[in-house]
N, C-alpha and C. Protein backbone atom coordinates (compact mmCIF):
# COMPACT_ATOMS: atom_id res chain seq x y z
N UNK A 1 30.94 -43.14 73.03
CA UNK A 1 31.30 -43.90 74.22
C UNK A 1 30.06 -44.24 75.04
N UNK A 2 28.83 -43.13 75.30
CA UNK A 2 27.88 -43.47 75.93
C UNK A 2 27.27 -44.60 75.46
N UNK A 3 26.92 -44.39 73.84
CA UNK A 3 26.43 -46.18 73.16
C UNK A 3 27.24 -47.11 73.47
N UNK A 4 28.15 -47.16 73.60
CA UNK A 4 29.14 -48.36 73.75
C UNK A 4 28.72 -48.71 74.95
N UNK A 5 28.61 -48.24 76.14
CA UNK A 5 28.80 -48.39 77.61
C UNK A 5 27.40 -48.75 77.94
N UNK A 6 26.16 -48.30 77.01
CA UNK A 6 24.70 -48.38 77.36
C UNK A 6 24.97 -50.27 76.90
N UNK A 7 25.36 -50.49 75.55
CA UNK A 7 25.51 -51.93 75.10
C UNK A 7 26.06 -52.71 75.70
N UNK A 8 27.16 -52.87 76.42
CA UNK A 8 27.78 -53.66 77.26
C UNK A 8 27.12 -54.14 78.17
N UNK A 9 26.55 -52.55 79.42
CA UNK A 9 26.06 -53.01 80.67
C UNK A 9 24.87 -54.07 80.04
N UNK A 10 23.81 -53.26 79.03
CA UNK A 10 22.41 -54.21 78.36
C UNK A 10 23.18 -55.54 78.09
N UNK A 11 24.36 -56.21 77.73
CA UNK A 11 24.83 -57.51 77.56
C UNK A 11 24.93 -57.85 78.65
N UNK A 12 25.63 -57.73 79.42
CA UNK A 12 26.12 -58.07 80.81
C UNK A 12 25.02 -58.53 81.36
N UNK A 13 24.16 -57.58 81.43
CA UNK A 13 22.55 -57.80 82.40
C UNK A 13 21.96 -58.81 81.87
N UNK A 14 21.51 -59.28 80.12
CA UNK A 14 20.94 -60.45 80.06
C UNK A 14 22.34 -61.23 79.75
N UNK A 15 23.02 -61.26 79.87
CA UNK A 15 23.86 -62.71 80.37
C UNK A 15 23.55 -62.97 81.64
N UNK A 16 23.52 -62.45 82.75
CA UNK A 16 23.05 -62.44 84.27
C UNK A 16 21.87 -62.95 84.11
N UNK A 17 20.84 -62.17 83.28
CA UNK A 17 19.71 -63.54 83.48
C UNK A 17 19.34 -64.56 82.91
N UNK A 18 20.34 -64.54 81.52
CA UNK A 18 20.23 -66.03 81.23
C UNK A 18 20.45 -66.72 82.32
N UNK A 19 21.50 -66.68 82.74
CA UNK A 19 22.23 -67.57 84.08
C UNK A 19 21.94 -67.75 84.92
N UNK A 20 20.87 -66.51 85.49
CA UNK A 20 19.87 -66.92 86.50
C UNK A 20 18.52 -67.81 86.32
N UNK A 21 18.35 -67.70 84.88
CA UNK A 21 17.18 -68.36 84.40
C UNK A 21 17.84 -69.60 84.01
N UNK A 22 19.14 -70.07 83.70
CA UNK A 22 19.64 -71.82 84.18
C UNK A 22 19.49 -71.82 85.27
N UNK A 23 20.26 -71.67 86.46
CA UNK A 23 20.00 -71.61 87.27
C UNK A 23 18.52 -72.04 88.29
N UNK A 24 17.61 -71.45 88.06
CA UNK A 24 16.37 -71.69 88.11
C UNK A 24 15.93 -73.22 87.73
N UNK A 25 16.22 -73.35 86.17
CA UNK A 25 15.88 -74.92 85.64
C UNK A 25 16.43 -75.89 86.43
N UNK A 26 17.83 -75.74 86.27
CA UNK A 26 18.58 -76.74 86.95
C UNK A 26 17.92 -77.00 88.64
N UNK A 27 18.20 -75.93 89.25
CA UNK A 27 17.99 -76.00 90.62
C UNK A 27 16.43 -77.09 90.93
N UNK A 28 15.25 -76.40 89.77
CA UNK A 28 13.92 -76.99 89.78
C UNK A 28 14.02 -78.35 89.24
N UNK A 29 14.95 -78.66 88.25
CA UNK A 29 15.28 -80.38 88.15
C UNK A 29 15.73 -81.00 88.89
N UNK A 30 16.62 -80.63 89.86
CA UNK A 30 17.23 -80.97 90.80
C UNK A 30 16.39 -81.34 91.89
N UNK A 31 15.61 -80.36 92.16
CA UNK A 31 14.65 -81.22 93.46
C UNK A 31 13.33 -81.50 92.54
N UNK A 32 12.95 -81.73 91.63
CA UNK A 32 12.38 -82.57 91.23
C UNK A 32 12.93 -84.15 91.27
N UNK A 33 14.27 -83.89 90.77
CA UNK A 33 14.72 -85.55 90.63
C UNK A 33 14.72 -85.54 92.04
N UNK A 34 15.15 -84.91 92.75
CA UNK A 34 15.09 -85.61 94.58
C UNK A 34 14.11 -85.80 95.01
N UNK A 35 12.88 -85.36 94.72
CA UNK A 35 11.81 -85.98 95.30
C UNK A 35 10.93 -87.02 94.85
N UNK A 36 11.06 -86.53 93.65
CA UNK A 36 10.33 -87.95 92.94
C UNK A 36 11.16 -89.06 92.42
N UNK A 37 12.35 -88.96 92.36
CA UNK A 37 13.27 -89.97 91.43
C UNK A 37 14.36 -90.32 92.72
N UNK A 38 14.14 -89.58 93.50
CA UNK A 38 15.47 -89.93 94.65
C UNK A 38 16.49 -89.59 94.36
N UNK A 39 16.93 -89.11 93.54
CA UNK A 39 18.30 -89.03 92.55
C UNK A 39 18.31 -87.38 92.08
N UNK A 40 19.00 -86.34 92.85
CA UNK A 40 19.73 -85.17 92.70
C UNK A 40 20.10 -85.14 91.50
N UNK A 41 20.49 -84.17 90.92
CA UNK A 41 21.22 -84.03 90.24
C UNK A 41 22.77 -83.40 90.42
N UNK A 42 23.88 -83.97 90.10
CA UNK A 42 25.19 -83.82 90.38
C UNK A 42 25.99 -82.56 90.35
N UNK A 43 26.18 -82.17 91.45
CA UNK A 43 26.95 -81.19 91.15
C UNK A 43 25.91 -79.91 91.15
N UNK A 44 25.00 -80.35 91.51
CA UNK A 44 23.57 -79.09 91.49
C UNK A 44 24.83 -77.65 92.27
N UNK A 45 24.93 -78.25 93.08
CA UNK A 45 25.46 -77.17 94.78
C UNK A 45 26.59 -76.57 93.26
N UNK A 46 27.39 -77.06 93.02
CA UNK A 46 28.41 -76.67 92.69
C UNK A 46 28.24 -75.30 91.04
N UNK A 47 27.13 -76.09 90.46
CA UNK A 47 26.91 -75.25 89.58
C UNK A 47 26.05 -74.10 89.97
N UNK A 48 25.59 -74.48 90.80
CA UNK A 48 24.96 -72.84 91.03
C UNK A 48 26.11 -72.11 91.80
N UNK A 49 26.81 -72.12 92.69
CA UNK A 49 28.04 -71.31 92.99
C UNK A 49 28.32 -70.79 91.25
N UNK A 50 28.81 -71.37 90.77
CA UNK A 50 29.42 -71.07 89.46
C UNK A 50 28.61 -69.51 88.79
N UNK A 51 27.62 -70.39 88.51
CA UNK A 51 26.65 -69.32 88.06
C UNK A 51 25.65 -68.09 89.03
N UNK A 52 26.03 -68.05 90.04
CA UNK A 52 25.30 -66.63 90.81
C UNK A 52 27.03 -65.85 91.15
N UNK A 53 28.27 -66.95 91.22
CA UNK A 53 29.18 -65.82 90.93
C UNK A 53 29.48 -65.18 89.55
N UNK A 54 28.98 -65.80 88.44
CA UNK A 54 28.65 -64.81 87.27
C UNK A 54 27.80 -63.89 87.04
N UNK A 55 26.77 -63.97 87.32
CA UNK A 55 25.48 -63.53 87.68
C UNK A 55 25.26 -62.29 88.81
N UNK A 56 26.25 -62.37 89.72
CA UNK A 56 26.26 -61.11 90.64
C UNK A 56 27.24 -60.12 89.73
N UNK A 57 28.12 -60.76 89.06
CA UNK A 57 28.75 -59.80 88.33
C UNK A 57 28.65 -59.01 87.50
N UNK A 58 27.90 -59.83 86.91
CA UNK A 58 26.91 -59.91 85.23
C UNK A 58 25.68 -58.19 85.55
N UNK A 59 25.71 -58.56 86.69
CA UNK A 59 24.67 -57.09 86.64
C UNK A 59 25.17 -55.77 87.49
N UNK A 60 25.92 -56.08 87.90
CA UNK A 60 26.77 -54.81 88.51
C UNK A 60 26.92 -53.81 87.42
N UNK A 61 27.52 -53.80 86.26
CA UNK A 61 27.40 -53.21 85.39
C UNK A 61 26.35 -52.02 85.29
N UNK A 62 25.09 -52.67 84.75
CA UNK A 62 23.76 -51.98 84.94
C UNK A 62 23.50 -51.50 85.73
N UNK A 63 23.53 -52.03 86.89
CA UNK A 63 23.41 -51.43 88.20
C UNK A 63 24.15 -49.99 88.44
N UNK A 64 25.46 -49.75 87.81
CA UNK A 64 26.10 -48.69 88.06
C UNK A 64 25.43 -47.89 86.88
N UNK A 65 25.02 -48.44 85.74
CA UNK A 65 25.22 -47.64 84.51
C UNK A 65 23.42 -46.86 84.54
N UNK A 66 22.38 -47.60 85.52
CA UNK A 66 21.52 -46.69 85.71
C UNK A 66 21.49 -46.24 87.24
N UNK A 67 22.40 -46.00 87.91
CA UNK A 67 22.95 -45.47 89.42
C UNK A 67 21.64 -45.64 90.27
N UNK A 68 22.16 -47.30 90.06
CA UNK A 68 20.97 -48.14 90.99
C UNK A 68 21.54 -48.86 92.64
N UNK A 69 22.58 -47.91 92.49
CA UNK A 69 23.52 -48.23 93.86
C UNK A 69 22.22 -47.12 94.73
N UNK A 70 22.71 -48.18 96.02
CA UNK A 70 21.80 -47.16 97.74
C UNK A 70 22.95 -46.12 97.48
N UNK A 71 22.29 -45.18 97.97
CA UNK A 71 22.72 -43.70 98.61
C UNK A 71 21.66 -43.25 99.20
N UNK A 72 22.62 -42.79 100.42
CA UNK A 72 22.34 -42.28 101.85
C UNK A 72 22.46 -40.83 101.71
N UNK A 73 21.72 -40.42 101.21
CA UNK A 73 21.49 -38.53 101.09
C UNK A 73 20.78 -37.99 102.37
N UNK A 74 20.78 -38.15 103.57
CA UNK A 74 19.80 -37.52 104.57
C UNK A 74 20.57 -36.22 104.82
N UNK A 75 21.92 -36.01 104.38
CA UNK A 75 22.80 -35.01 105.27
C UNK A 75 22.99 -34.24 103.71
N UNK A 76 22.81 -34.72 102.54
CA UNK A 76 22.47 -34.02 101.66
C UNK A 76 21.21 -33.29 100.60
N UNK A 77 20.27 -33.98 101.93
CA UNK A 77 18.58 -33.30 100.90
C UNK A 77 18.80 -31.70 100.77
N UNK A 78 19.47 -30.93 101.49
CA UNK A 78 19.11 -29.78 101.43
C UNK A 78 19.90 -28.76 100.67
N UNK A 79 21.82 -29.95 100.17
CA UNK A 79 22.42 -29.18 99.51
C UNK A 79 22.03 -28.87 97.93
N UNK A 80 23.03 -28.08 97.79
CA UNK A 80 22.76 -27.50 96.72
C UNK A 80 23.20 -28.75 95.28
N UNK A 81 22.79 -28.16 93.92
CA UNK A 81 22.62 -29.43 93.13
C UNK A 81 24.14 -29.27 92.48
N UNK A 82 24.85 -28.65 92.49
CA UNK A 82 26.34 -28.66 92.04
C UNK A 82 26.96 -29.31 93.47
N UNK A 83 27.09 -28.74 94.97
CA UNK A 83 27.65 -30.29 95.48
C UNK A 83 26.85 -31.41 95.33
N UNK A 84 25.98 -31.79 95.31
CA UNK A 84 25.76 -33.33 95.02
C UNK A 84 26.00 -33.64 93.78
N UNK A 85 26.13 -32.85 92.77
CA UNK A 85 27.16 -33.43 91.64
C UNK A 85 28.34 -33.75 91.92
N UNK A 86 29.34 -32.68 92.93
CA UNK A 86 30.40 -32.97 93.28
C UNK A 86 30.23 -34.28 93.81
N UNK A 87 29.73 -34.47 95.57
CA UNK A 87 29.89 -35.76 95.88
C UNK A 87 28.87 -37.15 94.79
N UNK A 88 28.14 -36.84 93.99
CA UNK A 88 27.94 -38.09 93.29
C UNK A 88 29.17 -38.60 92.56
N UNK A 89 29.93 -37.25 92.12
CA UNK A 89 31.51 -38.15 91.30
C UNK A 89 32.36 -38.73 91.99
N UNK A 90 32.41 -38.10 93.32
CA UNK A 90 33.57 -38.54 94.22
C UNK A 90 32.63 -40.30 94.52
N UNK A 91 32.03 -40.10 94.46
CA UNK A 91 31.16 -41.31 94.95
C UNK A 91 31.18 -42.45 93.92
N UNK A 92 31.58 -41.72 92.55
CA UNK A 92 31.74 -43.39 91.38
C UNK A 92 32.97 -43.22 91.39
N UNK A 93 34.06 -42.24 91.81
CA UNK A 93 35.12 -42.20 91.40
C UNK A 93 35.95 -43.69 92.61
N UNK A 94 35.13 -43.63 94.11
CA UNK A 94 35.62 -44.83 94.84
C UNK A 94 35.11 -46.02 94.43
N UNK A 95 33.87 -45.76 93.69
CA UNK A 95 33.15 -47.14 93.16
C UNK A 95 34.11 -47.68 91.90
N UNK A 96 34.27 -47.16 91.23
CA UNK A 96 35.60 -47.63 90.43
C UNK A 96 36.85 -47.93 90.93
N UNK A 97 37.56 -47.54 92.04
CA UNK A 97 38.30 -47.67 92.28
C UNK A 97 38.15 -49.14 93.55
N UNK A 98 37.14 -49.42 93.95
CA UNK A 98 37.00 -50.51 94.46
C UNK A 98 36.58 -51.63 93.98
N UNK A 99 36.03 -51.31 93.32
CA UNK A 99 35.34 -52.45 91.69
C UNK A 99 36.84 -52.67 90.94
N UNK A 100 37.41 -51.64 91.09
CA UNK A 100 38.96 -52.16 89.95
C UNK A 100 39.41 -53.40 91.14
N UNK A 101 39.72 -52.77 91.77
CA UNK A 101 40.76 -53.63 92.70
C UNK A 101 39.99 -54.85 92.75
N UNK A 102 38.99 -55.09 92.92
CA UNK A 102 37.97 -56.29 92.59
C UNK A 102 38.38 -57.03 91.85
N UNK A 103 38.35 -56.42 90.70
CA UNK A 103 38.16 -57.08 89.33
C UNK A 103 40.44 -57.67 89.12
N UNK A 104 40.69 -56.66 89.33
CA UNK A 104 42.21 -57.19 89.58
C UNK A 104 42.61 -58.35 90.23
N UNK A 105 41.88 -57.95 91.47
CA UNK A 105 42.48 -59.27 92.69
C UNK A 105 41.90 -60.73 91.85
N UNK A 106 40.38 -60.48 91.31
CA UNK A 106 40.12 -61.65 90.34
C UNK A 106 41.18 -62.10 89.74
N UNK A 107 41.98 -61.22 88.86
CA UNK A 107 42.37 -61.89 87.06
C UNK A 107 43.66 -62.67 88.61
N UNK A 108 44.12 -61.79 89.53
CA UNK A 108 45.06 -62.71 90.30
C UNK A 108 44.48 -64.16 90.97
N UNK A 109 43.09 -64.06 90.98
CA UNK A 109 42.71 -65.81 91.66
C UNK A 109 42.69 -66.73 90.36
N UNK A 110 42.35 -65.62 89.31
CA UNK A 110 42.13 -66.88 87.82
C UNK A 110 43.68 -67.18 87.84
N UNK A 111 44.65 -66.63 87.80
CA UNK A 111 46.32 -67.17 87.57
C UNK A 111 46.40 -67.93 88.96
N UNK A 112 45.85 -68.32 89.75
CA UNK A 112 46.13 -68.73 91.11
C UNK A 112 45.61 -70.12 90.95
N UNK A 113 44.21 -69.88 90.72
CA UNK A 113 43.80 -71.54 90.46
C UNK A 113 43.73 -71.85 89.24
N UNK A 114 44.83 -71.68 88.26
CA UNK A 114 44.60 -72.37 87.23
C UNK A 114 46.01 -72.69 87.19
N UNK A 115 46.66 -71.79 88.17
CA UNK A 115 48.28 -72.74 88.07
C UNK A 115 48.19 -73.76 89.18
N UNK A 116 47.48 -74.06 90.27
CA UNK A 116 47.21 -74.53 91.18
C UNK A 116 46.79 -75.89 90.49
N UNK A 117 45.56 -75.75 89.32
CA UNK A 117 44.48 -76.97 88.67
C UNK A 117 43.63 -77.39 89.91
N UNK A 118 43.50 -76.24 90.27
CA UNK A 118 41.97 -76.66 91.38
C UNK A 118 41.13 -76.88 90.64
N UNK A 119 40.26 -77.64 91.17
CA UNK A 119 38.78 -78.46 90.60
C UNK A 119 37.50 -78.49 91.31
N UNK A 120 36.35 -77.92 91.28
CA UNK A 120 35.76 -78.50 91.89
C UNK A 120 35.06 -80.20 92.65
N UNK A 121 34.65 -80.29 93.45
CA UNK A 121 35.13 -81.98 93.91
C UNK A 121 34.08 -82.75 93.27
N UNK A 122 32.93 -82.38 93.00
CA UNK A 122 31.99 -83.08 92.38
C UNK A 122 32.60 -83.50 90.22
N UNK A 123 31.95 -82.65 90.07
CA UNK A 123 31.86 -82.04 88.55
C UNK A 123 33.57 -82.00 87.96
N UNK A 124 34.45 -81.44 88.38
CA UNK A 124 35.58 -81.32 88.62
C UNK A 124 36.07 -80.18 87.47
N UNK A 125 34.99 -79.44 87.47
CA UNK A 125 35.48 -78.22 85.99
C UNK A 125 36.29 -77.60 87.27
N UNK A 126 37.22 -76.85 85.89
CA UNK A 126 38.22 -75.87 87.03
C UNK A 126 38.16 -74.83 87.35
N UNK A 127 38.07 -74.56 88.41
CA UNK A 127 37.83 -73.45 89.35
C UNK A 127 38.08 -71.75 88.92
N UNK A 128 39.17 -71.73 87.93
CA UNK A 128 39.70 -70.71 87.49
C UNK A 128 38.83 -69.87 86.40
N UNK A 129 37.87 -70.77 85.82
CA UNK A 129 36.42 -70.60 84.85
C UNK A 129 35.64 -69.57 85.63
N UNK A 130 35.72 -69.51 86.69
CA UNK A 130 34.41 -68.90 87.36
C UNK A 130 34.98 -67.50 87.83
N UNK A 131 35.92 -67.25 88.13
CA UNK A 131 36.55 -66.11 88.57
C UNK A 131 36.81 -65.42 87.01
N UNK A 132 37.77 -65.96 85.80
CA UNK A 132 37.48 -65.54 84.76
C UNK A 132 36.21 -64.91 83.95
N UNK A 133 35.30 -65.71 84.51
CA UNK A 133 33.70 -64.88 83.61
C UNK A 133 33.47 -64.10 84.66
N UNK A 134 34.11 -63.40 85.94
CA UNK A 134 33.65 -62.41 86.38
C UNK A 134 34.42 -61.21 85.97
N UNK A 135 35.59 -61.30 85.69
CA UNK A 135 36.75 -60.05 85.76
C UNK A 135 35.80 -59.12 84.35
N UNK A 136 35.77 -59.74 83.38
CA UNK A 136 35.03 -58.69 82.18
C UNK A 136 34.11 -57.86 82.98
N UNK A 137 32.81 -58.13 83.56
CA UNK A 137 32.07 -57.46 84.21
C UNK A 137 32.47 -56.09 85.13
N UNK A 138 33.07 -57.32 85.94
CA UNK A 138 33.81 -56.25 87.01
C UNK A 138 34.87 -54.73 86.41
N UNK A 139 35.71 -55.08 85.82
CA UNK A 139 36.23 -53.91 85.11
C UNK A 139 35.50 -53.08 83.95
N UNK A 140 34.34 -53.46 83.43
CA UNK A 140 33.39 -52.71 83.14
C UNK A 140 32.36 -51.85 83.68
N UNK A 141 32.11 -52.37 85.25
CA UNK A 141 31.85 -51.51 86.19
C UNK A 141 32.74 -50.44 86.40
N UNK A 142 33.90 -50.95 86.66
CA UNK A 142 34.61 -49.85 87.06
C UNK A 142 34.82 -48.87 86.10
N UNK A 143 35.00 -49.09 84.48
CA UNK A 143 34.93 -48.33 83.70
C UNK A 143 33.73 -47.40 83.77
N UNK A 144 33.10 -47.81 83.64
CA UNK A 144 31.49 -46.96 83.85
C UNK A 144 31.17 -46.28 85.15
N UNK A 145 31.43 -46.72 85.73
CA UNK A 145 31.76 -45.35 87.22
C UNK A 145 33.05 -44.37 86.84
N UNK A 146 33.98 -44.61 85.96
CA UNK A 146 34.58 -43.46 86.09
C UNK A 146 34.15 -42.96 84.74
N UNK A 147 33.43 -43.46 83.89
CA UNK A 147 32.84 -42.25 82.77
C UNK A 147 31.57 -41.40 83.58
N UNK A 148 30.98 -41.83 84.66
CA UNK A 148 29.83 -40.95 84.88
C UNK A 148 30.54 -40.02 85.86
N UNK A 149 31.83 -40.20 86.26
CA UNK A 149 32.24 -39.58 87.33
C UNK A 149 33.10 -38.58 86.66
N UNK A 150 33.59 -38.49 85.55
CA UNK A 150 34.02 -37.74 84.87
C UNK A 150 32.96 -36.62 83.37
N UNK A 151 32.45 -37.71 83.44
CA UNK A 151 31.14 -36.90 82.43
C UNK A 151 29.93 -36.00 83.11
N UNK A 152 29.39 -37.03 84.09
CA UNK A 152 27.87 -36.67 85.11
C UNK A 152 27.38 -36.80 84.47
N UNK A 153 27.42 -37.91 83.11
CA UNK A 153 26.35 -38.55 82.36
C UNK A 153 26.13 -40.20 82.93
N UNK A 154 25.04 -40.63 83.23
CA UNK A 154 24.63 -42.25 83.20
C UNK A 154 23.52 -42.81 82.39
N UNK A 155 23.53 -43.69 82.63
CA UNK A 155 22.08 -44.30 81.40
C UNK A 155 20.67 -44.47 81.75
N UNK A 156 20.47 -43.61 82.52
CA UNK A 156 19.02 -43.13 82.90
C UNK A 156 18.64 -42.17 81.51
N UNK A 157 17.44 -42.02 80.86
CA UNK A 157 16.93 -41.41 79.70
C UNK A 157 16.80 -40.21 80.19
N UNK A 158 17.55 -39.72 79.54
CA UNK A 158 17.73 -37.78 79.38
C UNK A 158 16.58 -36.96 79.94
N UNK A 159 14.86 -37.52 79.73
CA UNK A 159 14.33 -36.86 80.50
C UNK A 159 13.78 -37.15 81.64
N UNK A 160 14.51 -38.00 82.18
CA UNK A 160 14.07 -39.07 83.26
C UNK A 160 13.67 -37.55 84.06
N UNK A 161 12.55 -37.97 85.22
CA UNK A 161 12.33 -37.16 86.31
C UNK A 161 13.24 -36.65 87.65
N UNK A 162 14.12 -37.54 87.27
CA UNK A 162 15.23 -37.81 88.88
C UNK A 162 16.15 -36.28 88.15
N UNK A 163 16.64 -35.89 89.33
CA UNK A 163 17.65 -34.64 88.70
C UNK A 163 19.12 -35.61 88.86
N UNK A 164 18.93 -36.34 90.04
CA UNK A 164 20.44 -36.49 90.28
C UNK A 164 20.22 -38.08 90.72
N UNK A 165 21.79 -38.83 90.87
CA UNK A 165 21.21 -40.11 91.18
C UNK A 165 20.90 -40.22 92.86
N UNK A 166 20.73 -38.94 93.60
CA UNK A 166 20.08 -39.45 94.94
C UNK A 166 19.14 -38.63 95.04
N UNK A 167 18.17 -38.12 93.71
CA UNK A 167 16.52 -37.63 94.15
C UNK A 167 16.25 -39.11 94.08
């Protein structure tokens, strides 16, 4: 399960930067054609929405899977290393549980605007595309906060220096 979960988040993350690295092109063609050609490119605004809401999703994953979330330990530097195991689980156990509901309320906007046939106004792809390529992510976060919250394993390398994810 740990290989499985190390492979996913590593997909997730370079899909995020492929997408940030379109992103990038496009955006840099875009005001290229506006300054020198006068002429934008269409739908610029709209496709980047598209793609940084994939893209924020796209790395959440990783983000959890090397417990690259802030934590605020000032009231815990001094405890002992079994409670901050305790509160690090209680701590992915809400991160999953708020990342689910996330990722839920999504798959409910993808059935929302795709029975709706909202469009964006430029480009006119449908709206329901973009909420769809986030829900995979998102419930893979949440999966992966509750394997470290149940294991107290994450994908930091075994002899990493950190003892816990808030040294």
């Amino acid at each position: 399960m740990h290989s499985l979960l190390d492979s996913l988040a590593k997909a997730c993350a370079i899909v995020g930067g492929l997408v940030m690295a379109a992103i990038t092109l496009m955006t840099t063609g875009s005001v290229i054609g506006r300054y020198v050609f006068s002429k934008p490119l269409l739908g610029d605004t709209e496709a980047v929405q598209f793609g940084m809401a994939l893209a924020v999703a796209a790395f959440l994953p990783m983000c959890q899977w090397k417990s690259g979330n802030i934590i605020v330990d000032f009231f815990t530097t001094k405890a002992k290393d079994s409670t901050k195991r305790v509160m690090d689980a209680f701590g992915a156990v809400l991160i999953a549980v708020m990342v689910g509901v996330i990722g839920i309320r999504t798959i409910s906007g993808v059935l929302s605007q795709k029975s709706a046939g909202s469009t964006t106004m430029l480009l006119q792809w449908p709206e329901w595309i973009a909420y769809a390529c986030m829900v995979p992510p998102l419930l893979l976060t949440a999966v992966i906060a509750l394997y470290m919250a149940f294991t107290g394993r994450d994908g930091r390398p075994a002899d990493s220096d950190m003892t816990s994810p808030a040294a």
